[in-house]
C-alpha atoms as a PDB file:
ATOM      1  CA  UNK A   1     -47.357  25.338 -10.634  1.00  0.00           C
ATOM      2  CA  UNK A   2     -46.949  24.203  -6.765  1.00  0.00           C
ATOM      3  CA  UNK A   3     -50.891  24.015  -6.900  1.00  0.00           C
ATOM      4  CA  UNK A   4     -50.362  21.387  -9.527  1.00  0.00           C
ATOM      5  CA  UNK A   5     -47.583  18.973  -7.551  1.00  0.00           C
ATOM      6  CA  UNK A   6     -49.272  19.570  -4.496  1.00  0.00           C
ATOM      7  CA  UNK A   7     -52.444  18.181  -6.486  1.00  0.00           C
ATOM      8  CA  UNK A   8     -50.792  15.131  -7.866  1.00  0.00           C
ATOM      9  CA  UNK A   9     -48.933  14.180  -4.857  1.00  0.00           C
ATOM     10  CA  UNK A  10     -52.623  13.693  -3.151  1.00  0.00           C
ATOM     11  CA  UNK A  11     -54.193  12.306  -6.202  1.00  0.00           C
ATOM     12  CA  UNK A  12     -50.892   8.996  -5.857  1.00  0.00           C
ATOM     13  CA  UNK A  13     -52.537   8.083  -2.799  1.00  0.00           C
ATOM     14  CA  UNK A  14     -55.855   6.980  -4.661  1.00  0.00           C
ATOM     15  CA  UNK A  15     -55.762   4.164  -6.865  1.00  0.00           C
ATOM     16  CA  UNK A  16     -57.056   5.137 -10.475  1.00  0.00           C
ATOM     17  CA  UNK A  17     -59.177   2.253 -11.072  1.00  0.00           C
ATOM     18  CA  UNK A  18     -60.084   1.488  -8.002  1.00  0.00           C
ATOM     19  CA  UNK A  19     -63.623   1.026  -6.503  1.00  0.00           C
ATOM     20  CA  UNK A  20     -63.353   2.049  -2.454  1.00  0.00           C
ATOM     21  CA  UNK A  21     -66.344   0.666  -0.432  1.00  0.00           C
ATOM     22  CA  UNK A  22     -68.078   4.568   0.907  1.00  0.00           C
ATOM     23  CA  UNK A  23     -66.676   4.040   4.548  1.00  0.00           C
ATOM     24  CA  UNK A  24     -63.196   3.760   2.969  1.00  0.00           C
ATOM     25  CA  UNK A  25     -63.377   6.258   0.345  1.00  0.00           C
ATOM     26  CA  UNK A  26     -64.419   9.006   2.766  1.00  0.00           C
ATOM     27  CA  UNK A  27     -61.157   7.819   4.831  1.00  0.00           C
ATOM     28  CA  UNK A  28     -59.245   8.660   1.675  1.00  0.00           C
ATOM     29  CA  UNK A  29     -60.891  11.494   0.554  1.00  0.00           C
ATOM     30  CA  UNK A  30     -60.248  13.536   4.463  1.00  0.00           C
ATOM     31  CA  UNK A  31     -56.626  11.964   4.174  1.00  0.00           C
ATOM     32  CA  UNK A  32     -56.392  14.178   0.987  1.00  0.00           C
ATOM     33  CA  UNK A  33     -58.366  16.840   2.023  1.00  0.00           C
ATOM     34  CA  UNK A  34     -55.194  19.240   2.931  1.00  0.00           C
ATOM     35  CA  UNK A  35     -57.031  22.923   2.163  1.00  0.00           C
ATOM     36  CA  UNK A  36     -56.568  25.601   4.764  1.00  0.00           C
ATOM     37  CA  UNK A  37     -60.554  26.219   4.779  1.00  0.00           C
ATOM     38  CA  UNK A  38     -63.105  23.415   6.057  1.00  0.00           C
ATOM     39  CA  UNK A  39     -63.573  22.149   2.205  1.00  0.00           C
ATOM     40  CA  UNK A  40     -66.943  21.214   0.788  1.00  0.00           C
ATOM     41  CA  UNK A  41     -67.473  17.516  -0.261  1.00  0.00           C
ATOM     42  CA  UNK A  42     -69.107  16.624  -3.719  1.00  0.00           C
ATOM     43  CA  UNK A  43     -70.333  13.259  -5.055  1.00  0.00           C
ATOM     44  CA  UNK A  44     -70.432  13.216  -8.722  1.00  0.00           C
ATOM     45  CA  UNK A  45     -72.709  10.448 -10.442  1.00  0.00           C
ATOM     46  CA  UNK A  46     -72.540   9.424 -14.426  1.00  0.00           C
ATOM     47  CA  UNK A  47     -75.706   8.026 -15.570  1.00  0.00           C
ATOM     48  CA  UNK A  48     -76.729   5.931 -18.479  1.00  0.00           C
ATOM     49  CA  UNK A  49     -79.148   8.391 -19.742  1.00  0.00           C
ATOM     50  CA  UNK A  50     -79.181  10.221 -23.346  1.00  0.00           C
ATOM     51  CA  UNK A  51     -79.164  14.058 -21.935  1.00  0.00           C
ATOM     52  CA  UNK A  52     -80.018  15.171 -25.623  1.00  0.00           C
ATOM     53  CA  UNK A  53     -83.738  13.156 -24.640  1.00  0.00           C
ATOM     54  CA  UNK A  54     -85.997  15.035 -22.287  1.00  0.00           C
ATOM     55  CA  UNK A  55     -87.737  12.285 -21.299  1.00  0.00           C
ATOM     56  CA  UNK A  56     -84.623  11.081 -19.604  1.00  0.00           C
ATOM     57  CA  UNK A  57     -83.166  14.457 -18.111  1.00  0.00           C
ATOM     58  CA  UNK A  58     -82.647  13.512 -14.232  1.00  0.00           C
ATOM     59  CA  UNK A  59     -83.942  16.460 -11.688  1.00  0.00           C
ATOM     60  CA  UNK A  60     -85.189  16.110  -8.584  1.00  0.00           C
ATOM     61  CA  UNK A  61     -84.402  17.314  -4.880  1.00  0.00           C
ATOM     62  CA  UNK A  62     -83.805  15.389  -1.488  1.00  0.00           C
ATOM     63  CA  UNK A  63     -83.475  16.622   2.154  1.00  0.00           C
ATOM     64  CA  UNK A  64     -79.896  15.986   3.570  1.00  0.00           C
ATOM     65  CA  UNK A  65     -79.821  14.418   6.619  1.00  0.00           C
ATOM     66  CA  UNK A  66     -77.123  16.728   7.718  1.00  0.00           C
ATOM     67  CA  UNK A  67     -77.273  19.319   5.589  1.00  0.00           C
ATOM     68  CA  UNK A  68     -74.801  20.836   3.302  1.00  0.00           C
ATOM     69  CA  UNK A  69     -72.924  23.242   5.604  1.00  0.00           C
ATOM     70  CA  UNK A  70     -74.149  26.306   3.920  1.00  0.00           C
ATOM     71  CA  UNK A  71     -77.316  27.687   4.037  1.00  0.00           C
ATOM     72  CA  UNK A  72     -78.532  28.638   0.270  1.00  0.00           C
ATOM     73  CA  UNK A  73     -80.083  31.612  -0.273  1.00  0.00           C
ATOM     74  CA  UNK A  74     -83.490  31.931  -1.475  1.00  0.00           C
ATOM     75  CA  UNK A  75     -85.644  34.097  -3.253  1.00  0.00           C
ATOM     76  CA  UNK A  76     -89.661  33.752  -2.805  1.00  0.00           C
ATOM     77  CA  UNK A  77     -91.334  35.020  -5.875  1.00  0.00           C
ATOM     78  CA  UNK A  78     -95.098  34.804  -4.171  1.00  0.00           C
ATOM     79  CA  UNK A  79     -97.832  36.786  -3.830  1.00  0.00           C
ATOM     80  CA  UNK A  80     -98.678  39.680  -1.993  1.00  0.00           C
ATOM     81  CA  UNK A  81    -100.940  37.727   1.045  1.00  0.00           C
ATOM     82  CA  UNK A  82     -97.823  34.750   1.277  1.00  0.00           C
ATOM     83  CA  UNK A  83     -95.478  37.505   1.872  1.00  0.00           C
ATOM     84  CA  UNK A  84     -95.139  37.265   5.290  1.00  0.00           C
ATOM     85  CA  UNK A  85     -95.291  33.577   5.701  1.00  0.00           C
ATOM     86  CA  UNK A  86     -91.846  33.262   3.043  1.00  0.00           C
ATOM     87  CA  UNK A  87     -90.478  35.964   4.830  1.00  0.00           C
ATOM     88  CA  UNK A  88     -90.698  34.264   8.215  1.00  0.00           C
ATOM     89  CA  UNK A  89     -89.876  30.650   6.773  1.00  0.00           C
ATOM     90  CA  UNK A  90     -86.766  32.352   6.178  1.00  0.00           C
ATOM     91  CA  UNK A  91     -86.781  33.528   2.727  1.00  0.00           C
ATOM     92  CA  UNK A  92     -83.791  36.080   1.751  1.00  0.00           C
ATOM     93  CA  UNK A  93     -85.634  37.888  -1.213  1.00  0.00           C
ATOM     94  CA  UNK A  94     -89.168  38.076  -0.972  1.00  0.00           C
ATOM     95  CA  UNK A  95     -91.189  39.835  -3.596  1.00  0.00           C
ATOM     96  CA  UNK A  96     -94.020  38.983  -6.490  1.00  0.00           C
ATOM     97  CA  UNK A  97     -93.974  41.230  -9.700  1.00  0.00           C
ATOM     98  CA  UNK A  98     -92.087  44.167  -8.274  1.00  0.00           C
ATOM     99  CA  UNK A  99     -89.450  41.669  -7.795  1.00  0.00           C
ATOM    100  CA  UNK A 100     -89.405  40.132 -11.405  1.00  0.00           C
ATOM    101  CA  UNK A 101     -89.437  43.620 -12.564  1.00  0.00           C
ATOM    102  CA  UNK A 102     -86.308  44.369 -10.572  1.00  0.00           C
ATOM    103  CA  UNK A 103     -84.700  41.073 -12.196  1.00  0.00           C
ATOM    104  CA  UNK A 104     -86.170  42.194 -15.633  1.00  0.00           C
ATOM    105  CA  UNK A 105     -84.350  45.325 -15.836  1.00  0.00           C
ATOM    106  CA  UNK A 106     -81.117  44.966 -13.869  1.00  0.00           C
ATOM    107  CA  UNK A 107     -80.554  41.063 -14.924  1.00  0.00           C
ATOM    108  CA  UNK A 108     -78.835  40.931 -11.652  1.00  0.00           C
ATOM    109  CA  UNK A 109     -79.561  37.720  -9.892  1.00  0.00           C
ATOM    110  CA  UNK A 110     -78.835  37.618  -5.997  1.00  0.00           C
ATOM    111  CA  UNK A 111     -79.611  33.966  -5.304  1.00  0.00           C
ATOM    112  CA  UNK A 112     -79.045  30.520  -5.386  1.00  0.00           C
ATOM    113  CA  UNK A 113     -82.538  29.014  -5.492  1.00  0.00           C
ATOM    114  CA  UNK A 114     -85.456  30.071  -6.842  1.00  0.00           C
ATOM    115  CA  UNK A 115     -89.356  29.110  -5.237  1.00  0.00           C
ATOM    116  CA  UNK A 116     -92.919  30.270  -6.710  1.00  0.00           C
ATOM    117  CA  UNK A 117     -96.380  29.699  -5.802  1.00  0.00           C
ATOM    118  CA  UNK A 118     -98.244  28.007  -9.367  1.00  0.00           C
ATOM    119  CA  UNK A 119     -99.677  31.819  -9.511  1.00  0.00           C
ATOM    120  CA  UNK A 120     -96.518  33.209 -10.396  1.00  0.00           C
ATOM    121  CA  UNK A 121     -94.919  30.933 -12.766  1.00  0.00           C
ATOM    122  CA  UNK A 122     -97.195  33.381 -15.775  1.00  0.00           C
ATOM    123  CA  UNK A 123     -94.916  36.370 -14.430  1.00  0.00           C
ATOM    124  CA  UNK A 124     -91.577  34.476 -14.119  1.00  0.00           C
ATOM    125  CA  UNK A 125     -91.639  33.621 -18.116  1.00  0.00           C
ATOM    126  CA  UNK A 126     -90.535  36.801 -18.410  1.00  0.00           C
ATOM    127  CA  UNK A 127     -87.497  36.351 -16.887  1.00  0.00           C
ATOM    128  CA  UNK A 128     -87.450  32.610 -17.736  1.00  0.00           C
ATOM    129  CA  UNK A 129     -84.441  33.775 -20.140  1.00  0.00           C
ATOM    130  CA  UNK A 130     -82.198  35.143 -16.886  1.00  0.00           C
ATOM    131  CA  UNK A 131     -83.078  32.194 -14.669  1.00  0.00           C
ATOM    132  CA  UNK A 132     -82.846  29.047 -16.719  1.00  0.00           C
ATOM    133  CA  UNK A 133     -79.030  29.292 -17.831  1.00  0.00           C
ATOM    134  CA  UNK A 134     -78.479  29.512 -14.257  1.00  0.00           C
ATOM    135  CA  UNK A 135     -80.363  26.824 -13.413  1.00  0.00           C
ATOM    136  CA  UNK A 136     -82.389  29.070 -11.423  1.00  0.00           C
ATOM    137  CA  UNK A 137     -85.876  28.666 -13.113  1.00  0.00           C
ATOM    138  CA  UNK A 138     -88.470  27.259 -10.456  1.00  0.00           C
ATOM    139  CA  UNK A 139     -90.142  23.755 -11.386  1.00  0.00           C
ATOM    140  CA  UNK A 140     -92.711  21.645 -10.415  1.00  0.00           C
ATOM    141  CA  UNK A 141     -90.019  18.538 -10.947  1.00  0.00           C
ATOM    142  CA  UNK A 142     -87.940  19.408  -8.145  1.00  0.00           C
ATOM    143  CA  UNK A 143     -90.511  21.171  -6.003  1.00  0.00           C
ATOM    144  CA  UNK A 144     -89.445  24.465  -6.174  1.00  0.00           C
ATOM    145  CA  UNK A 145     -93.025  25.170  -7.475  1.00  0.00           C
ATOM    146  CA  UNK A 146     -95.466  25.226  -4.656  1.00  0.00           C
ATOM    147  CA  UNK A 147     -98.293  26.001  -2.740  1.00  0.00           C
ATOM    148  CA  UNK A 148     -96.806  25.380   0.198  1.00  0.00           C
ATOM    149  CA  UNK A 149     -93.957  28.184   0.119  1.00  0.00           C
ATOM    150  CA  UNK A 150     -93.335  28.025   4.025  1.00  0.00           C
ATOM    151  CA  UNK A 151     -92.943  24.711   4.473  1.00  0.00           C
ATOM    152  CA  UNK A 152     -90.104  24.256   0.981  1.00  0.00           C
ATOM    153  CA  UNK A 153     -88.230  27.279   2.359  1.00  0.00           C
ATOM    154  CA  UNK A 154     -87.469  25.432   5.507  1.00  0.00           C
ATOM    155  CA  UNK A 155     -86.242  22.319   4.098  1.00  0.00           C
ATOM    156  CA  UNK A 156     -83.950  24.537   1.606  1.00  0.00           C
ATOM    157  CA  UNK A 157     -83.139  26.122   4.302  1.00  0.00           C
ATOM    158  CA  UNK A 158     -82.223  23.090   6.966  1.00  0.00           C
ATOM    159  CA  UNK A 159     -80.161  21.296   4.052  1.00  0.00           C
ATOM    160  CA  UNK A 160     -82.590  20.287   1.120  1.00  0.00           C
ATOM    161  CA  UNK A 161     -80.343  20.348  -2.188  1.00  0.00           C
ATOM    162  CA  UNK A 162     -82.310  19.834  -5.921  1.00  0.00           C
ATOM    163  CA  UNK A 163     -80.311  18.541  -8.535  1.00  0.00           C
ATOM    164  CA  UNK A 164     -79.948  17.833 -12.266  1.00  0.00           C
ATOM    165  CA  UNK A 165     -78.502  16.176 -15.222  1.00  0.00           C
ATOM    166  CA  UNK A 166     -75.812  18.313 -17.020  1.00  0.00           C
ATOM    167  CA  UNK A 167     -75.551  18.193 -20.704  1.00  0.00           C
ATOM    168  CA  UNK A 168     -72.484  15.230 -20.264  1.00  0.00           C
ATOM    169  CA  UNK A 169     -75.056  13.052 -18.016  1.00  0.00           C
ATOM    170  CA  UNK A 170     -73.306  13.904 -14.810  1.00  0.00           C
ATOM    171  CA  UNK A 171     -74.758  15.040 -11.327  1.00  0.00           C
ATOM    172  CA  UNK A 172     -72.755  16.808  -9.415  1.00  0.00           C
ATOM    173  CA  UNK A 173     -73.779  17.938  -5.943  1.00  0.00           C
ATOM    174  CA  UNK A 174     -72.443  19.160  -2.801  1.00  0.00           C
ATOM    175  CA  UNK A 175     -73.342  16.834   0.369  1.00  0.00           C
ATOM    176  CA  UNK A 176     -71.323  18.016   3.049  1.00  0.00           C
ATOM    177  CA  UNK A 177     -68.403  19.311   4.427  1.00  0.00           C
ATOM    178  CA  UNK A 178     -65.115  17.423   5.402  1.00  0.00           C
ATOM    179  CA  UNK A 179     -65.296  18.493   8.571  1.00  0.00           C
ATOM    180  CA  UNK A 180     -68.819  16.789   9.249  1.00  0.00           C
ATOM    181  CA  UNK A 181     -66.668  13.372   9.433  1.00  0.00           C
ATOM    182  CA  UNK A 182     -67.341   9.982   8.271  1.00  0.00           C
ATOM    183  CA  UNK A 183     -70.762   9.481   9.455  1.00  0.00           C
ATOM    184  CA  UNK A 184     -72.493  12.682   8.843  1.00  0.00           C
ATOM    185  CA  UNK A 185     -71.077  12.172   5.036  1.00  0.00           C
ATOM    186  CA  UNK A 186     -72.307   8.915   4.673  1.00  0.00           C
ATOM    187  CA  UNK A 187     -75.430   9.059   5.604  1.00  0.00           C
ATOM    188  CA  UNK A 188     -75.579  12.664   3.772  1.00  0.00           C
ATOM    189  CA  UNK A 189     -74.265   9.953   0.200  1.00  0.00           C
ATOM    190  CA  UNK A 190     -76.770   7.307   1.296  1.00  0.00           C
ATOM    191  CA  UNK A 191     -80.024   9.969   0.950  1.00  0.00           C
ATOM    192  CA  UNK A 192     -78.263  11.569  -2.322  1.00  0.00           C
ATOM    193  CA  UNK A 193     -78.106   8.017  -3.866  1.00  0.00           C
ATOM    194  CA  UNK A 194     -81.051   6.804  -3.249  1.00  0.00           C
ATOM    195  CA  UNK A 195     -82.484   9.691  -4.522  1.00  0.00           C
ATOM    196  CA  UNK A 196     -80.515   9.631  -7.685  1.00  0.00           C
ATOM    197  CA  UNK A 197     -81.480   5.670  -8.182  1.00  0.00           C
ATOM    198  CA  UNK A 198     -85.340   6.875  -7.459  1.00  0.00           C
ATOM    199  CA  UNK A 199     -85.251   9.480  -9.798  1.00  0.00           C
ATOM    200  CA  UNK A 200     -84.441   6.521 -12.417  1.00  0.00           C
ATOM    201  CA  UNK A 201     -86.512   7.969 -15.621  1.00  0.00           C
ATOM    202  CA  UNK A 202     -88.553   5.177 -17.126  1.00  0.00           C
ATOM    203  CA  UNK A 203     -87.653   3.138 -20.038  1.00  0.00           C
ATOM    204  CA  UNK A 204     -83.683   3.389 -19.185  1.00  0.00           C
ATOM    205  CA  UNK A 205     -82.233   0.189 -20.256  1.00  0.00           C
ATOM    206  CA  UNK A 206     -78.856  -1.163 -19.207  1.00  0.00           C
ATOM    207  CA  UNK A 207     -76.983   0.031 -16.497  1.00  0.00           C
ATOM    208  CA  UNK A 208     -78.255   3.527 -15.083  1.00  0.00           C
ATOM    209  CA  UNK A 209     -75.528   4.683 -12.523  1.00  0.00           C
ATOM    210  CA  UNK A 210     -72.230   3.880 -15.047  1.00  0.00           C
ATOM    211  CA  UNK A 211     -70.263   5.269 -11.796  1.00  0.00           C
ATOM    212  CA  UNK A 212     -69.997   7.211  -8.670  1.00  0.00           C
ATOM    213  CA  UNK A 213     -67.026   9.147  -7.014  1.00  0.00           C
ATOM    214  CA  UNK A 214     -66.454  11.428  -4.217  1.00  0.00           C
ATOM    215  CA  UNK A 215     -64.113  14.733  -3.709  1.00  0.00           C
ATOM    216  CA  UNK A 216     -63.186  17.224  -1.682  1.00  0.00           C
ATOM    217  CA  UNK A 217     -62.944  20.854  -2.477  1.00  0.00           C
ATOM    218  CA  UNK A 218     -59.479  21.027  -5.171  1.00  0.00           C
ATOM    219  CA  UNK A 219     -58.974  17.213  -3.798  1.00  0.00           C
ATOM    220  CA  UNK A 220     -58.684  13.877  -6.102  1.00  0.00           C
ATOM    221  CA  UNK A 221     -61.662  11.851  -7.453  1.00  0.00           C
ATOM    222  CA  UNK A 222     -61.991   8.658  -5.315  1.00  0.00           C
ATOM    223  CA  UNK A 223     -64.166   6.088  -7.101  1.00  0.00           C
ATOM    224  CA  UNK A 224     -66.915   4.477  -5.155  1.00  0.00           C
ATOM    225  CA  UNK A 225     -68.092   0.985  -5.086  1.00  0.00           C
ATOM    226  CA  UNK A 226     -71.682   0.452  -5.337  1.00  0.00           C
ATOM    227  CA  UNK A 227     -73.753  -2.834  -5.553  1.00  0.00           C
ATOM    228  CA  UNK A 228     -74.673  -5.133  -8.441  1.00  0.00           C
ATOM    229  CA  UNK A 229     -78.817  -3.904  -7.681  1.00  0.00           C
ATOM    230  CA  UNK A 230     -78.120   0.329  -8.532  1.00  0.00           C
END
C-alpha cells in the first residue's frame, strides 16, 4: 500500500533505539508529521505496573497547559437544582435520571466524558454496564465525581485530559496538536509526566516508567529520553 511506504520512509528518519532528549524528539516528530490535516500529538508511557492488580491500575487527570486542541464533549449527569450551573459551565448533555433512562434504553452514548455529582453515582450503576467498556464511567479517582460540577466542566473544557492504565500497562494520551509547535508541546509533555510519575501507585518496586515515546497522528514512534530520578 502507498500508505505503508509513505509510513516507512518517515519512520528511517528516527533511529529505532534511540532515546531523543523532548526538545529534539518534537523536532523529529513535526519533521515526520506530513498529514494533510493539523495532526494530533500522543505521548504513550509503559509502566512497571502489574495491570491484572488493582491496587496498581494508574488513573488520574491533569490540566494541560495548552490544552489538547479539541474541546471534549461532556455530559453532566446532576441533579435537577445543578442543572443550570453544568449547563452554563459548558456542559453538552445535561440531564439526571431522565438522562440515564435515555442511555438505558437506546445504549447510545453521545460523549466523550462523563461527570456526576456523589448523588447520582446510585442511578448511573444502572448504566455502569454501557459506560465502563468505554471508559466512560465517572470516578472519584480522576475527579470526574464531584460536588463541584461547574468548576470540573471548565477545566475539561479549557484542556483537562484524565487518563488510565490499559490492560498492556500503557497510557496513551493526546497532548496537543502539531501545529501548537515545540513549546506549547513541551510544556503540554512536562504536566502529562509529572502527572504520570505522581500518580506512582504505592509499593511499585523497580523501575516505574520502563519508557516514553511521542507520535503524531499515522506518524513514527520517537523514543524519549527521560532522567535517571522518573
Amino acid at each position: 500500500m502507498s500508505r505503508s511506504k509513505h509510513y516507512n520512509e518517515l519512520k528511517k528518519q528516527v533511529e529505532k533505539d534511540k532515546l531523543y532528549p523532548i526538545d529534539e524528539a518534537l523536532g523529529l516528530l513535526q519533521k515526520t508529521s506530513k498529514t494533510k490535516f493539523d495532526a494530533s500529538v500522543e505521548a504513550h508511557f509503559n509502566l512497571g505496573i502489574n495491570p491484572s492488580k488493582g491496587e496498581q491500575q494508574v488513573r488520574a487527570g491533569v490540566v494541560l497547559p495548552h490544552g489538547t486542541g479539541k474541546s471534549k464533549k461532556v455530559a453532566a449527569f446532576v441533579t435537577p437544582p445543578t442543572e443550570k450551573e453544568a449547563k452554563e459551565a459548558g456542559a453538552d448533555l445535561v440531564g439526571g435520571k431522565d438522562l440515564i433512562e435515555k442511555i438505558k434504553t437506546t445504549g447510545k452514548i453521545d460523549f466523550e466524558i462523563a461527570v456526576a455529582e456523589p448523588e447520582m453515582m446510585k442511578d448511573l450503576a444502572q448504566i455502569a454496564k454501557t459506560l465502563g467498556p468505554k471508559g466512560l464511567m465517572p470516578s472519584p479517582k480522576n475527579e470526574t465525581v464531584t460536588k463541584n460540577i461547574k468548576k470540573t466542566i471548565l477545566e475539561l473544557k479549557g484542556g483537562k485530559v484524565n487518563f488510565k492504565t490499559d490492560d498492556t500497562a500503557n497510557i496513551h494520551v493526546v497532548i496537543g496538536k502539531v501545529s501548537f509547535g515545540k513549546n506549547k508541546l513541551k510544556e503540554n509533555f512536562q504536566a502529562m509526566l509529572a502527572s504520570v510519575v505522581k500518580a506512582r501507585p504505592q509499593g511499585i518496586k523497580g523501575i516505574y516508567l520502563k519508557n516514553v515515546s511521542i507520535s503524531s497522528s499515522m506518524g513514527p514512534g520517537i523514543k524519549v529520553e527521560l532522567t535517571k530520578e522518573k
